[in-house]
N, C-alpha and C. Protein backbone atom coordinates (compact mmCIF):
# COMPACT_ATOMS: atom_id res chain seq x y z
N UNK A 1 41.04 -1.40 -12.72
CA UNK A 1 40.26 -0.20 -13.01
C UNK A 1 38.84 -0.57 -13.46
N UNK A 2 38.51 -1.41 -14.21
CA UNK A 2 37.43 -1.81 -14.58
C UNK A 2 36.64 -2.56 -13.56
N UNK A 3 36.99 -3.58 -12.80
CA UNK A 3 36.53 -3.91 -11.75
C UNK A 3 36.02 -3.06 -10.72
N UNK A 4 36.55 -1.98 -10.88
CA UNK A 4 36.55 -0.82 -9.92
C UNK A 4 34.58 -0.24 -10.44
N UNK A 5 34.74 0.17 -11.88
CA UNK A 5 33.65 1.01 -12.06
C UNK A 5 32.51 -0.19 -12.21
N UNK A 6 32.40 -1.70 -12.36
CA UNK A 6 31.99 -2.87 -11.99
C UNK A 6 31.13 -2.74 -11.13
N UNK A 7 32.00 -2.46 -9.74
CA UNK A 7 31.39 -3.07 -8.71
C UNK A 7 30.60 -1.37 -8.11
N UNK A 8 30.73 -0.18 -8.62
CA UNK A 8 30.71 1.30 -9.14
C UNK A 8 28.86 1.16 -9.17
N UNK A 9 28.78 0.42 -10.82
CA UNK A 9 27.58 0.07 -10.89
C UNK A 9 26.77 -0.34 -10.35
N UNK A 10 27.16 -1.92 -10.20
CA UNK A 10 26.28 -2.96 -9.12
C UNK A 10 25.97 -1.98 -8.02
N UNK A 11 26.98 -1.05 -6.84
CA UNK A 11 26.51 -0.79 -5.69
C UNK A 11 25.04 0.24 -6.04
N UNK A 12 25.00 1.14 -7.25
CA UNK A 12 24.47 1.74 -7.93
C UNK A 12 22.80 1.33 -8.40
N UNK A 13 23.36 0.34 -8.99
CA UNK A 13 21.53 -1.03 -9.17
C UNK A 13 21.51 -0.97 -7.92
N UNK A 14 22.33 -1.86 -6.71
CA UNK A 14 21.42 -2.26 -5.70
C UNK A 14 21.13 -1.03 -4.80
N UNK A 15 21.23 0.03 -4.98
CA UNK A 15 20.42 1.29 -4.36
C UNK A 15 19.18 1.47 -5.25
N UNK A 16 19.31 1.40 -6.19
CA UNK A 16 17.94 1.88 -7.05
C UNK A 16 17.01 0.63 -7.02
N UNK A 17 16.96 -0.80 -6.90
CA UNK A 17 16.34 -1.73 -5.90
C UNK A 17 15.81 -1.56 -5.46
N UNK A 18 16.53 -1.29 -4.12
CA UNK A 18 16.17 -0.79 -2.93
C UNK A 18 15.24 0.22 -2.65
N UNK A 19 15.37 1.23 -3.22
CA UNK A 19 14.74 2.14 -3.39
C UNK A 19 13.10 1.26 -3.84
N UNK A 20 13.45 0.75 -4.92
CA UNK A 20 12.13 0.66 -5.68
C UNK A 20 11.66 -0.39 -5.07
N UNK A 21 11.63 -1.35 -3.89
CA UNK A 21 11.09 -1.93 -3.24
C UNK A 21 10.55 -1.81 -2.06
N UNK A 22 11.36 -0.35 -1.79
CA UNK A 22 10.21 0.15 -0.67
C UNK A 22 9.33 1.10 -1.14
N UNK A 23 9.46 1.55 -2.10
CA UNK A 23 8.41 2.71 -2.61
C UNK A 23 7.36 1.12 -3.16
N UNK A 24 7.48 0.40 -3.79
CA UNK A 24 6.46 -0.97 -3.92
C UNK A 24 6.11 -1.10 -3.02
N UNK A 25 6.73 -1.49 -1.83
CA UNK A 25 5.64 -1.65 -0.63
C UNK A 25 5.37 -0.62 0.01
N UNK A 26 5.56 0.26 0.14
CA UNK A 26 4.42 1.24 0.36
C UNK A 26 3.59 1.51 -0.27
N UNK A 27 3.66 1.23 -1.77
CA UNK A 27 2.27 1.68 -2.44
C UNK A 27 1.14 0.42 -1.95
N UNK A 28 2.14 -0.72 -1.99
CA UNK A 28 1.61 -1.82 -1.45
C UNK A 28 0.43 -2.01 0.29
N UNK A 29 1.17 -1.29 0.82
CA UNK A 29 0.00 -0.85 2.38
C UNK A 29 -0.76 -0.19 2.08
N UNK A 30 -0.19 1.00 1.60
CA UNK A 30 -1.58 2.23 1.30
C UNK A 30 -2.90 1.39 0.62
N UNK A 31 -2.33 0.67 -0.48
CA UNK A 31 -3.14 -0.14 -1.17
C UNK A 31 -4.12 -1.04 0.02
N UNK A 32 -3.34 -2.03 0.89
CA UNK A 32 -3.92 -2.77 1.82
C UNK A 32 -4.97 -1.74 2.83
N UNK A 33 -4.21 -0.49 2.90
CA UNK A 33 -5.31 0.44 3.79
C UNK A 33 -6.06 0.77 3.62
N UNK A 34 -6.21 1.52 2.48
CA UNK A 34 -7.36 1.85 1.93
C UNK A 34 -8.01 0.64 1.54
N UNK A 35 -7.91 -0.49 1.36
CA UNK A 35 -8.78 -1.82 0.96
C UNK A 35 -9.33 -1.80 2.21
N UNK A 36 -8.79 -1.74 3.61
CA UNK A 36 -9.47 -2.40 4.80
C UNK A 36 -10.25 -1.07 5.34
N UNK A 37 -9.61 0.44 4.85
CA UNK A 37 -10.83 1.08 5.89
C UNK A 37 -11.97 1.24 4.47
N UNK A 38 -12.13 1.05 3.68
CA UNK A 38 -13.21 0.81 2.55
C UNK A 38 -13.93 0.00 3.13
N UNK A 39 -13.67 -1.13 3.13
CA UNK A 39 -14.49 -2.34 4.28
C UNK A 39 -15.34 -1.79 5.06
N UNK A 40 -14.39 -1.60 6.14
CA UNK A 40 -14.57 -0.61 7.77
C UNK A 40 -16.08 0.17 6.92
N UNK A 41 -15.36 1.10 6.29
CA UNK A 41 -16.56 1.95 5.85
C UNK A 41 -18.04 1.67 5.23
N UNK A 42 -17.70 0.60 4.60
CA UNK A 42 -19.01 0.20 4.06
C UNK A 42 -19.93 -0.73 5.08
N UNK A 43 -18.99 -1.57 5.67
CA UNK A 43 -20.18 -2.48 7.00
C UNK A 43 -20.38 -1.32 8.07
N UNK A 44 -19.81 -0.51 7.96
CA UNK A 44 -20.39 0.71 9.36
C UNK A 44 -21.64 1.50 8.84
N UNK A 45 -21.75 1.52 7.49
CA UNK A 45 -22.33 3.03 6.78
C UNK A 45 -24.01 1.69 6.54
N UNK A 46 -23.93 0.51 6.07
CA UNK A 46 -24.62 -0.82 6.06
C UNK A 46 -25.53 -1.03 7.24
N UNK A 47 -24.43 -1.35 8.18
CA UNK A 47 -24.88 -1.69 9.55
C UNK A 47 -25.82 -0.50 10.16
N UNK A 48 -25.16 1.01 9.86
CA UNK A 48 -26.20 2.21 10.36
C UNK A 48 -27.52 2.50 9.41
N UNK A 49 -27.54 2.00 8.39
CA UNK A 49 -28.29 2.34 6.88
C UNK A 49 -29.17 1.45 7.50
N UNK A 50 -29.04 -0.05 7.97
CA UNK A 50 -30.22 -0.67 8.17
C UNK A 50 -30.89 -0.77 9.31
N UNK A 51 -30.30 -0.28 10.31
CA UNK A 51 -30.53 0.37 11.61
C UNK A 51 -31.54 1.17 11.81
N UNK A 52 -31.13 1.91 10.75
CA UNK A 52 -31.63 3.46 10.85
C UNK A 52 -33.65 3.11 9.76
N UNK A 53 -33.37 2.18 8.89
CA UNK A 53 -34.49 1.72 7.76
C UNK A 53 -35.41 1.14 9.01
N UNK A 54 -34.79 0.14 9.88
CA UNK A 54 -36.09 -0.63 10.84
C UNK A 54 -36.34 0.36 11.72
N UNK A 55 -35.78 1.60 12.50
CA UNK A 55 -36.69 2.64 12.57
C UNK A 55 -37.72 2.86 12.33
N UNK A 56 -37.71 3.14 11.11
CA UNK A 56 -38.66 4.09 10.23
C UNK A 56 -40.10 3.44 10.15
N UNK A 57 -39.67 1.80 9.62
CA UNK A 57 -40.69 0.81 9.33
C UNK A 57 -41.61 0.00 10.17
């Protein structure tokens, strides 16, 4: 009987794990995504900003 609510638990942790290691890596990409289109965004917005300055000058 005890073995029973034992192994009850454990299956119990290793769902809530689980759980919490994919919600980690997903916060984990979003994190990586937004790091890389920030990038993206700033050498595009850079690259047109100084583009746009030797225009002018």
């Amino acid at each position: 009987m005890m073995q029973k609510k034992m192994n009850e638990v454990n299956l119990h942790s290793a769902e809530t794990k689980g759980t919490m290691s994919s919600l980690l890596k997903y916060i984990f990409y979003a994190f990586v995504a937004q790091f890389l289109f920030g990038i993206a965004a700033y050498l595009y917005w850079k690259l047109r900003v100084e583009r746009n300055d030797k225009k002018f000058v």
